[in-house]
PDB file of N, CA and C in Angstrom:
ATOM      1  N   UNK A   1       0.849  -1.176   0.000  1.00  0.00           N
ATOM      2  CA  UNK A   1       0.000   0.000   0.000  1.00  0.00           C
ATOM      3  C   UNK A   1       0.895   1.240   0.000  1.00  0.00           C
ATOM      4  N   UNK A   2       0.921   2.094  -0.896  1.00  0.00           N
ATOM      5  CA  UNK A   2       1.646   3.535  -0.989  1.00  0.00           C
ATOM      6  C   UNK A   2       0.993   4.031   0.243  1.00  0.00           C
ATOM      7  N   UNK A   3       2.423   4.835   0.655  1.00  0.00           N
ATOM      8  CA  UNK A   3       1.833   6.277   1.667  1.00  0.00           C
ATOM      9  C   UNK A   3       1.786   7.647   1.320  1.00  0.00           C
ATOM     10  N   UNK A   4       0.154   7.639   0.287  1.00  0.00           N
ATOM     11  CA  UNK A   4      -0.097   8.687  -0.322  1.00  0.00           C
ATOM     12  C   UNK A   4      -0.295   9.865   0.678  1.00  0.00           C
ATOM     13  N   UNK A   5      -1.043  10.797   0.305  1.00  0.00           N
ATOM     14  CA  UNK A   5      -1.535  12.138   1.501  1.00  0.00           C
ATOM     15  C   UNK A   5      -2.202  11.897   2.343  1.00  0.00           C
ATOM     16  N   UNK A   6      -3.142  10.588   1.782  1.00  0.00           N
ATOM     17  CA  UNK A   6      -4.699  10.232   2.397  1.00  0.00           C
ATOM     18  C   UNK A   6      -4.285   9.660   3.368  1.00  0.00           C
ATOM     19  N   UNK A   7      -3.276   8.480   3.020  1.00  0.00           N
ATOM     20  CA  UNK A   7      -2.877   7.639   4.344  1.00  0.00           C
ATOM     21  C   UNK A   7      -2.034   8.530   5.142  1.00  0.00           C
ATOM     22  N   UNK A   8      -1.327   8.933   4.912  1.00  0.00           N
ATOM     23  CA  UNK A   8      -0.395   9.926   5.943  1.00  0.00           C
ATOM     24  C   UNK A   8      -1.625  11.047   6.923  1.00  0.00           C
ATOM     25  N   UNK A   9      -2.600  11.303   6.555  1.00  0.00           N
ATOM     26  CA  UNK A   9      -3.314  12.185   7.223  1.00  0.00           C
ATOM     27  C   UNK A   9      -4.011  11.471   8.100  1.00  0.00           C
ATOM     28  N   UNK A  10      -4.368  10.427   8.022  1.00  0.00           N
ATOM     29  CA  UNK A  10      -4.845   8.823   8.881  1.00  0.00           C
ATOM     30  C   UNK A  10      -4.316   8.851   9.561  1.00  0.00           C
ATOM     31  N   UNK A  11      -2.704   8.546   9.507  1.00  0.00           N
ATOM     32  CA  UNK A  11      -1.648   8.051  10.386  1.00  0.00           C
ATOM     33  C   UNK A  11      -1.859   9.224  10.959  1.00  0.00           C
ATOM     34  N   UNK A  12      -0.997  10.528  10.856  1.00  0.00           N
ATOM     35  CA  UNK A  12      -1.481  11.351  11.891  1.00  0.00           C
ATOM     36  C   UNK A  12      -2.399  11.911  12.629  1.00  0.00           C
ATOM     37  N   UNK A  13      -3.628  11.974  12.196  1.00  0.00           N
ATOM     38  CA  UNK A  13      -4.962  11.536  13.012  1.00  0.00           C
ATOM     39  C   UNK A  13      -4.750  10.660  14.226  1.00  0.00           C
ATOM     40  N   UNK A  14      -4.298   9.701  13.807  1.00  0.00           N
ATOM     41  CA  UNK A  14      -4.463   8.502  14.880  1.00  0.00           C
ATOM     42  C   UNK A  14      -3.298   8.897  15.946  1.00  0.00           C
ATOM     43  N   UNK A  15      -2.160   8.919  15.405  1.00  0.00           N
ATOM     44  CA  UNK A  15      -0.988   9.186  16.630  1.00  0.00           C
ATOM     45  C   UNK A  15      -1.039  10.140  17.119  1.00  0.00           C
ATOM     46  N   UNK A  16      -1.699  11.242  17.050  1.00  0.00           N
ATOM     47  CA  UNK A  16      -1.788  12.310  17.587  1.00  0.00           C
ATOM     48  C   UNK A  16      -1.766  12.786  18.648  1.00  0.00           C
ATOM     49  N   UNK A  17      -3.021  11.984  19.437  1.00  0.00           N
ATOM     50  CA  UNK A  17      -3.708  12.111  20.400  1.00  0.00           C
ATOM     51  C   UNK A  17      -2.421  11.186  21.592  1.00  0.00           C
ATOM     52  N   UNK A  18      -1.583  10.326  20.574  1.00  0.00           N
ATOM     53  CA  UNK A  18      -0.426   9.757  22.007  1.00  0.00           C
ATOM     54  C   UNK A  18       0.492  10.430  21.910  1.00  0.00           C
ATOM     55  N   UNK A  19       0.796  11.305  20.999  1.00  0.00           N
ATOM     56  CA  UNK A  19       1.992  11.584  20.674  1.00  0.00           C
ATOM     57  C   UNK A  19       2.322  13.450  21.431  1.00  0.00           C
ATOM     58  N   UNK A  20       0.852  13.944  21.512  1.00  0.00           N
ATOM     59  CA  UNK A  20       1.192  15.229  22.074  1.00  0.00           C
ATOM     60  C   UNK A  20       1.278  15.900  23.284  1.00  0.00           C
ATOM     61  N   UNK A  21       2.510  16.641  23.587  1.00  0.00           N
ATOM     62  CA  UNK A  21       2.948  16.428  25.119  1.00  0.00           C
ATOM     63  C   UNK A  21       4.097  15.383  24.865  1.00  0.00           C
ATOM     64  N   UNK A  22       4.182  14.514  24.194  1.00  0.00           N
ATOM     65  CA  UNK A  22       5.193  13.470  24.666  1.00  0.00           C
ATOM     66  C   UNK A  22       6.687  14.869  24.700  1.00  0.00           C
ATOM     67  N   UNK A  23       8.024  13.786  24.738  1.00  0.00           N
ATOM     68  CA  UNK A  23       8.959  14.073  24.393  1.00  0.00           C
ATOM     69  C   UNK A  23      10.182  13.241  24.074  1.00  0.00           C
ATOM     70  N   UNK A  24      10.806  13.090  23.109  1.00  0.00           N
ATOM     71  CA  UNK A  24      11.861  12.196  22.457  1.00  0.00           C
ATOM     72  C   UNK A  24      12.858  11.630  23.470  1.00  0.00           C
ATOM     73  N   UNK A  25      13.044  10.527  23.775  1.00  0.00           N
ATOM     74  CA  UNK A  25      14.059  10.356  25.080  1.00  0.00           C
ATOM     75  C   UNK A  25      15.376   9.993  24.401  1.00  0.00           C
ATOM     76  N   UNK A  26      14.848   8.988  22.929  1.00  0.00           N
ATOM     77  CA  UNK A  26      16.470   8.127  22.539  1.00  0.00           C
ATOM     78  C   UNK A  26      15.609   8.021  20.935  1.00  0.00           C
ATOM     79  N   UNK A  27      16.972   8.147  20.393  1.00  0.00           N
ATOM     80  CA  UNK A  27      17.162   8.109  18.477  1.00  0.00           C
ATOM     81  C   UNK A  27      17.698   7.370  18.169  1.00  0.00           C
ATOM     82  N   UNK A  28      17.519   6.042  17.716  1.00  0.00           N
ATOM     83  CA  UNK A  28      18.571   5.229  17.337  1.00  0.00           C
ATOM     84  C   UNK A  28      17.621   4.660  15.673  1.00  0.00           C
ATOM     85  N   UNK A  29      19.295   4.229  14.906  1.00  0.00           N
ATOM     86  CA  UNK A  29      18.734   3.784  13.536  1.00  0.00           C
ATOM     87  C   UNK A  29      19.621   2.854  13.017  1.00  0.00           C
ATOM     88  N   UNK A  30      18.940   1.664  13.636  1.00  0.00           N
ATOM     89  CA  UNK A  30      19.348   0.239  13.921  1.00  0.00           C
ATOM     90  C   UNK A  30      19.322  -0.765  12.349  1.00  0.00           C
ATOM     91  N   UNK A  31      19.137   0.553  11.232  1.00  0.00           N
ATOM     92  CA  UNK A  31      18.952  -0.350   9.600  1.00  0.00           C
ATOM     93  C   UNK A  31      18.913   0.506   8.942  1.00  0.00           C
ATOM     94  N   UNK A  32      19.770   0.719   7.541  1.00  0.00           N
ATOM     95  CA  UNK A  32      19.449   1.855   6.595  1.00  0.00           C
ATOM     96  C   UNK A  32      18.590   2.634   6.903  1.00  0.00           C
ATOM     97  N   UNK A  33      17.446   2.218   6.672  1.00  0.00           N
ATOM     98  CA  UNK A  33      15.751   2.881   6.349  1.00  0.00           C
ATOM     99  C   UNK A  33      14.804   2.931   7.140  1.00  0.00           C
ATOM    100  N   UNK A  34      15.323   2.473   8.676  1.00  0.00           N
ATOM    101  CA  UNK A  34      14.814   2.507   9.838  1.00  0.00           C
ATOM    102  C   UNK A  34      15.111   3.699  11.374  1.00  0.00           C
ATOM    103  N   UNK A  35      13.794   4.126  11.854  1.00  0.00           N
ATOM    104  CA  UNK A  35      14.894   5.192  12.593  1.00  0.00           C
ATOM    105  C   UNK A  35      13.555   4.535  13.608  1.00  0.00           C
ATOM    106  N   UNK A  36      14.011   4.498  14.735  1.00  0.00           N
ATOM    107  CA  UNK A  36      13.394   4.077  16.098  1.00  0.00           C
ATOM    108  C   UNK A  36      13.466   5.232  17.221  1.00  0.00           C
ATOM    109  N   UNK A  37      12.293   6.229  17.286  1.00  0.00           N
ATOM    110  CA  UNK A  37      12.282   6.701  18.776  1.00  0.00           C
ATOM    111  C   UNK A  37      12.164   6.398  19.350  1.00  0.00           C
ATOM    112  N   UNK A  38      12.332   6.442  20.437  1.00  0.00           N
ATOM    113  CA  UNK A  38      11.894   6.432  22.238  1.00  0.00           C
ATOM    114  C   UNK A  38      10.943   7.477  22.647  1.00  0.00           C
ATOM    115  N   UNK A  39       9.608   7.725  22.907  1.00  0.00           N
ATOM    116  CA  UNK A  39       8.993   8.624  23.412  1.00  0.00           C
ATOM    117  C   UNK A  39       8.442   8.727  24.534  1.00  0.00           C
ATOM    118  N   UNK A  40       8.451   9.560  25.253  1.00  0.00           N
ATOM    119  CA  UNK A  40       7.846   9.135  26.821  1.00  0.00           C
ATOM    120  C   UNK A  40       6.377  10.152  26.773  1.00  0.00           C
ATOM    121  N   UNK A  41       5.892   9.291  26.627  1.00  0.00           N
ATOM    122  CA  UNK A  41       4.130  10.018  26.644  1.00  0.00           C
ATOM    123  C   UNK A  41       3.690  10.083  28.007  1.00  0.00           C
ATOM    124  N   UNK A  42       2.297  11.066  27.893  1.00  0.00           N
ATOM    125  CA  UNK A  42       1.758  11.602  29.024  1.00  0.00           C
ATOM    126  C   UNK A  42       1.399  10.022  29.287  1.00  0.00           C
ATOM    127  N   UNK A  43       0.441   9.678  28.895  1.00  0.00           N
ATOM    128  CA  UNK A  43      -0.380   8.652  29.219  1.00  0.00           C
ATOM    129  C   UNK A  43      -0.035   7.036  29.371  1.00  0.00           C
ATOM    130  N   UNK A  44       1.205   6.629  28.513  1.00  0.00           N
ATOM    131  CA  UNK A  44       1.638   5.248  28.398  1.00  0.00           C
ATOM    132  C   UNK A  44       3.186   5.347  29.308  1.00  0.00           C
ATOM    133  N   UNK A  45       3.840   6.427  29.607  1.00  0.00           N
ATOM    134  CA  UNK A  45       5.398   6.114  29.333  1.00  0.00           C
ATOM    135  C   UNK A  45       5.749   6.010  28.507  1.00  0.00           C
ATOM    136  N   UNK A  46       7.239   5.694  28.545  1.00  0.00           N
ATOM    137  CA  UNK A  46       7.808   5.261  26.974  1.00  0.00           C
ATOM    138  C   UNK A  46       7.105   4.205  26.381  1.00  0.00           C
ATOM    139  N   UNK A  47       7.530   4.766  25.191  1.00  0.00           N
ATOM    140  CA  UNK A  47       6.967   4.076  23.912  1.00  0.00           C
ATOM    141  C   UNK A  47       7.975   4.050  22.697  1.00  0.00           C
ATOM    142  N   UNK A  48       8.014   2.834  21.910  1.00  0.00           N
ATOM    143  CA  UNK A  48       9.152   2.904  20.999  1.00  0.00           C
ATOM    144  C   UNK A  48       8.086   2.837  19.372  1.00  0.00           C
ATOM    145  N   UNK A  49       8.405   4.022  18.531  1.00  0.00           N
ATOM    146  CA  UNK A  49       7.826   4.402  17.881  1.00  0.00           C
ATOM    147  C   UNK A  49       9.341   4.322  16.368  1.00  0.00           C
ATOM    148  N   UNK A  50       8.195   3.149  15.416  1.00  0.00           N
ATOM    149  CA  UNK A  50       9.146   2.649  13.960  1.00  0.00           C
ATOM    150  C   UNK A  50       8.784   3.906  13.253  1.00  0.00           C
ATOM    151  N   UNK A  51       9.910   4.404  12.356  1.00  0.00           N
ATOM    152  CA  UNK A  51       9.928   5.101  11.031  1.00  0.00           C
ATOM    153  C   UNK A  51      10.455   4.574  10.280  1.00  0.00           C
ATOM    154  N   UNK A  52       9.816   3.758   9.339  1.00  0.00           N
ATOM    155  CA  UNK A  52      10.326   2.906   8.286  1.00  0.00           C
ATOM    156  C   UNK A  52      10.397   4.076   6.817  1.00  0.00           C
ATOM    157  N   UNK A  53      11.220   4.011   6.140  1.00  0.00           N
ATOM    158  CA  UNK A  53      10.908   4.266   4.549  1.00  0.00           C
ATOM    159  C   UNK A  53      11.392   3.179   3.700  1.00  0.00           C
ATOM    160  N   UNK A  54      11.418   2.245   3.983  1.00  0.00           N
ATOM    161  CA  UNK A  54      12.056   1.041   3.058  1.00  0.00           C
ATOM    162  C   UNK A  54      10.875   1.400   1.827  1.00  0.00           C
ATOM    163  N   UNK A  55      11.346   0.850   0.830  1.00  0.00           N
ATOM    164  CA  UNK A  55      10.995   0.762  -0.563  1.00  0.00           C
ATOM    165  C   UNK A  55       9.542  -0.427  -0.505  1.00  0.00           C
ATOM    166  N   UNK A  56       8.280  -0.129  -0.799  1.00  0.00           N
ATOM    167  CA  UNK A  56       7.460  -1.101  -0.574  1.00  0.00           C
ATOM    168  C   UNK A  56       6.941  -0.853   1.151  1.00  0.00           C
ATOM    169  N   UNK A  57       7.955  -0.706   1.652  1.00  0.00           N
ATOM    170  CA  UNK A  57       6.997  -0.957   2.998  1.00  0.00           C
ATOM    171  C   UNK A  57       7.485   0.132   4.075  1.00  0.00           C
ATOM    172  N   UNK A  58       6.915   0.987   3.722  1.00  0.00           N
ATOM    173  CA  UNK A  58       6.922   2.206   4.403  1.00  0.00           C
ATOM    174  C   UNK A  58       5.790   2.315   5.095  1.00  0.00           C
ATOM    175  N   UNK A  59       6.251   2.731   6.833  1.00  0.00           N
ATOM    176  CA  UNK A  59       5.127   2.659   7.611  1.00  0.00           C
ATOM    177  C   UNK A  59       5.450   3.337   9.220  1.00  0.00           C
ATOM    178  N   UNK A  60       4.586   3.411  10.192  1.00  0.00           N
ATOM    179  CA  UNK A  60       5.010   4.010  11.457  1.00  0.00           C
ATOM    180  C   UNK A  60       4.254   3.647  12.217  1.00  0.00           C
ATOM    181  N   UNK A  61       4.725   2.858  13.391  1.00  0.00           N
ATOM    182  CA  UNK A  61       4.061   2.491  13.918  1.00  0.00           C
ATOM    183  C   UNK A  61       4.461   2.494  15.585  1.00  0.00           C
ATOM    184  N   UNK A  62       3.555   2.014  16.365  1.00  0.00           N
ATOM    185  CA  UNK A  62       4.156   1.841  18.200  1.00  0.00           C
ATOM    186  C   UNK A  62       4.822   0.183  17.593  1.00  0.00           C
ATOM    187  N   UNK A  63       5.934   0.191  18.502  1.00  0.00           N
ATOM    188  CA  UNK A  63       6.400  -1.466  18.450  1.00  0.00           C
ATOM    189  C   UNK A  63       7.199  -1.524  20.061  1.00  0.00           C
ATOM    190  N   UNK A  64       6.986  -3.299  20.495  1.00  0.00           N
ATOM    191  CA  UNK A  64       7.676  -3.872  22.155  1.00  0.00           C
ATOM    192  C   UNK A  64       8.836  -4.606  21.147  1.00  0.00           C
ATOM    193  N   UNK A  65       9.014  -4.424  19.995  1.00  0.00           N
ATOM    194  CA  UNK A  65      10.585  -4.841  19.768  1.00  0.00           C
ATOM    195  C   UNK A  65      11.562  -4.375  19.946  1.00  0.00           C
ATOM    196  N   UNK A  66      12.270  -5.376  19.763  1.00  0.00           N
ATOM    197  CA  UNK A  66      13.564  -5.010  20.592  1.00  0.00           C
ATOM    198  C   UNK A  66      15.462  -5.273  18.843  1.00  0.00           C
ATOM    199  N   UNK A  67      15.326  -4.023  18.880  1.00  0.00           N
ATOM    200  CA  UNK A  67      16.489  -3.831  17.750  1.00  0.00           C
ATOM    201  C   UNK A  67      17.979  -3.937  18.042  1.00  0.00           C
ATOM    202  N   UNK A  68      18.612  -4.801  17.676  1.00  0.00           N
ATOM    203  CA  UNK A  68      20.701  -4.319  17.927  1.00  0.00           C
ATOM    204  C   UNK A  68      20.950  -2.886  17.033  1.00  0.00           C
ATOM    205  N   UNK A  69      21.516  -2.398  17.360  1.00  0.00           N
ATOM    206  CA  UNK A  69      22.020  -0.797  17.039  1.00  0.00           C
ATOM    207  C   UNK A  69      23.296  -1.483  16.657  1.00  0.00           C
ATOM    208  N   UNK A  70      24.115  -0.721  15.413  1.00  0.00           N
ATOM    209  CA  UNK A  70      25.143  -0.893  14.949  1.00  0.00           C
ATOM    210  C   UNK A  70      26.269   0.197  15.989  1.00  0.00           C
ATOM    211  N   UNK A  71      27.567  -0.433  16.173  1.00  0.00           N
ATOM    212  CA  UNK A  71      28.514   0.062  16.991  1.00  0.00           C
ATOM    213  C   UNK A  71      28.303   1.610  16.994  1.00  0.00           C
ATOM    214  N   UNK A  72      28.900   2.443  16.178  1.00  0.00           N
ATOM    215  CA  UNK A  72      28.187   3.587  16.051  1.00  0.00           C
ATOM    216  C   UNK A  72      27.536   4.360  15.027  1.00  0.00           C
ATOM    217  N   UNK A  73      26.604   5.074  15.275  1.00  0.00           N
ATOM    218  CA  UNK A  73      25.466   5.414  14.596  1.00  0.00           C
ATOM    219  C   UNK A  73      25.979   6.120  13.825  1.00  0.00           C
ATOM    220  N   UNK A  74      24.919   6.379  12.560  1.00  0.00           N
ATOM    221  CA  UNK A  74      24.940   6.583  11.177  1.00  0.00           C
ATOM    222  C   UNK A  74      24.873   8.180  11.397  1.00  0.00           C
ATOM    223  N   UNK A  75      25.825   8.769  10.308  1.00  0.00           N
ATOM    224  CA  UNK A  75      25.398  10.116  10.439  1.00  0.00           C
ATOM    225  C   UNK A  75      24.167  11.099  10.463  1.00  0.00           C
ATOM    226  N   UNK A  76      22.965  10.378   9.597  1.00  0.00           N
ATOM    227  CA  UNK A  76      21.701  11.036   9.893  1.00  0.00           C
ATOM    228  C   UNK A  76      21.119  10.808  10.969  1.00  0.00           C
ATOM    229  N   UNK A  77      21.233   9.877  11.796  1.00  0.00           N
ATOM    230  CA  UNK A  77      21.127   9.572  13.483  1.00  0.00           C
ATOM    231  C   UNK A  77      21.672  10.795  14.431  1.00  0.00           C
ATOM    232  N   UNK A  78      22.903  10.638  13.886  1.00  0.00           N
ATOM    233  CA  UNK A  78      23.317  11.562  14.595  1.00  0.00           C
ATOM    234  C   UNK A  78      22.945  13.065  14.380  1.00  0.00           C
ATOM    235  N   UNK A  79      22.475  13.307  13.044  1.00  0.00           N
ATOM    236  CA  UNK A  79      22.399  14.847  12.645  1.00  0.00           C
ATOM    237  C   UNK A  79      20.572  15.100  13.463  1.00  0.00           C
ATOM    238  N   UNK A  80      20.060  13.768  13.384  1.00  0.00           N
ATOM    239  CA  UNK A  80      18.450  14.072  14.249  1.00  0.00           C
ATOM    240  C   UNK A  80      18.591  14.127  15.270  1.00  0.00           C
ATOM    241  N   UNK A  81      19.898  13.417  16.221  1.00  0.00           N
ATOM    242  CA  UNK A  81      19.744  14.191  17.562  1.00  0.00           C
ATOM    243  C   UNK A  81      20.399  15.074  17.868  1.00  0.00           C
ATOM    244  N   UNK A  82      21.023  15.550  16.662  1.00  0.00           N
ATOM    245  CA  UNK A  82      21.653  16.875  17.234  1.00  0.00           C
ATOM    246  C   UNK A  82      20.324  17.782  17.706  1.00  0.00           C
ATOM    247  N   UNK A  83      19.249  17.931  16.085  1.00  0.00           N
ATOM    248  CA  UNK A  83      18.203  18.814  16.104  1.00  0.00           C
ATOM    249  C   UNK A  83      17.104  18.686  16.532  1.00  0.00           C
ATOM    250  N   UNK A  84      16.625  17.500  17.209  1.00  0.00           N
ATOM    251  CA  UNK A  84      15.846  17.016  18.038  1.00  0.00           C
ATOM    252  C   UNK A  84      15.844  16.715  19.536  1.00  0.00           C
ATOM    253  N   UNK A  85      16.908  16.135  19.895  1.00  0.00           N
ATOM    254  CA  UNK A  85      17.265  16.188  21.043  1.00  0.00           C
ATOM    255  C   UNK A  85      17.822  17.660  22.095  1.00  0.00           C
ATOM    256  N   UNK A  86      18.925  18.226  21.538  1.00  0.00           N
ATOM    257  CA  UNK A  86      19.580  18.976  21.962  1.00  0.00           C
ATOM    258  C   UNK A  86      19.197  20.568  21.376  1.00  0.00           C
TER     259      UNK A  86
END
């Protein structure tokens, strides 16, 4: 399924309501095309939240998985917590 406008306006619809108020605790991007927050919401605690753009299967979602992080992180990892975190 493409993530046209329609679906992207869905998706944010829906996360919305967990996502505001939160704040970013940890950035890690444990696969090319994968970037994994950490968010600590009002209502759940942390929460580990997928940003996929892989080719075909692009998607975002809450996930209880658990990823290995490569020794050290990729420069766009690092350039999002420069501007996100800090």
């Amino acid at each position: 399924m493409p993530l046209d406008a329609v679906t992207l306006s869905a998706l944010a619809a829906e996360l919305r309501g967990e996502l505001i108020g939160g704040k970013i605790e940890k950035i890690q991007q444990p696969q090319r095309d994968l970037v994994l927050l950490t968010v600590r919401t009002r209502s759940r605690g942390s929460r580990k939240l997928i940003l996929s753009g892989g080719v075909g299967s692009a998607r975002m979602h809450f996930t209880e998985a658990a990823f290995e992080n490569p020794a050290s992180p990729p420069m766009f990892c690092m350039l999002l917590r420069k501007h996100l975190l800090g």
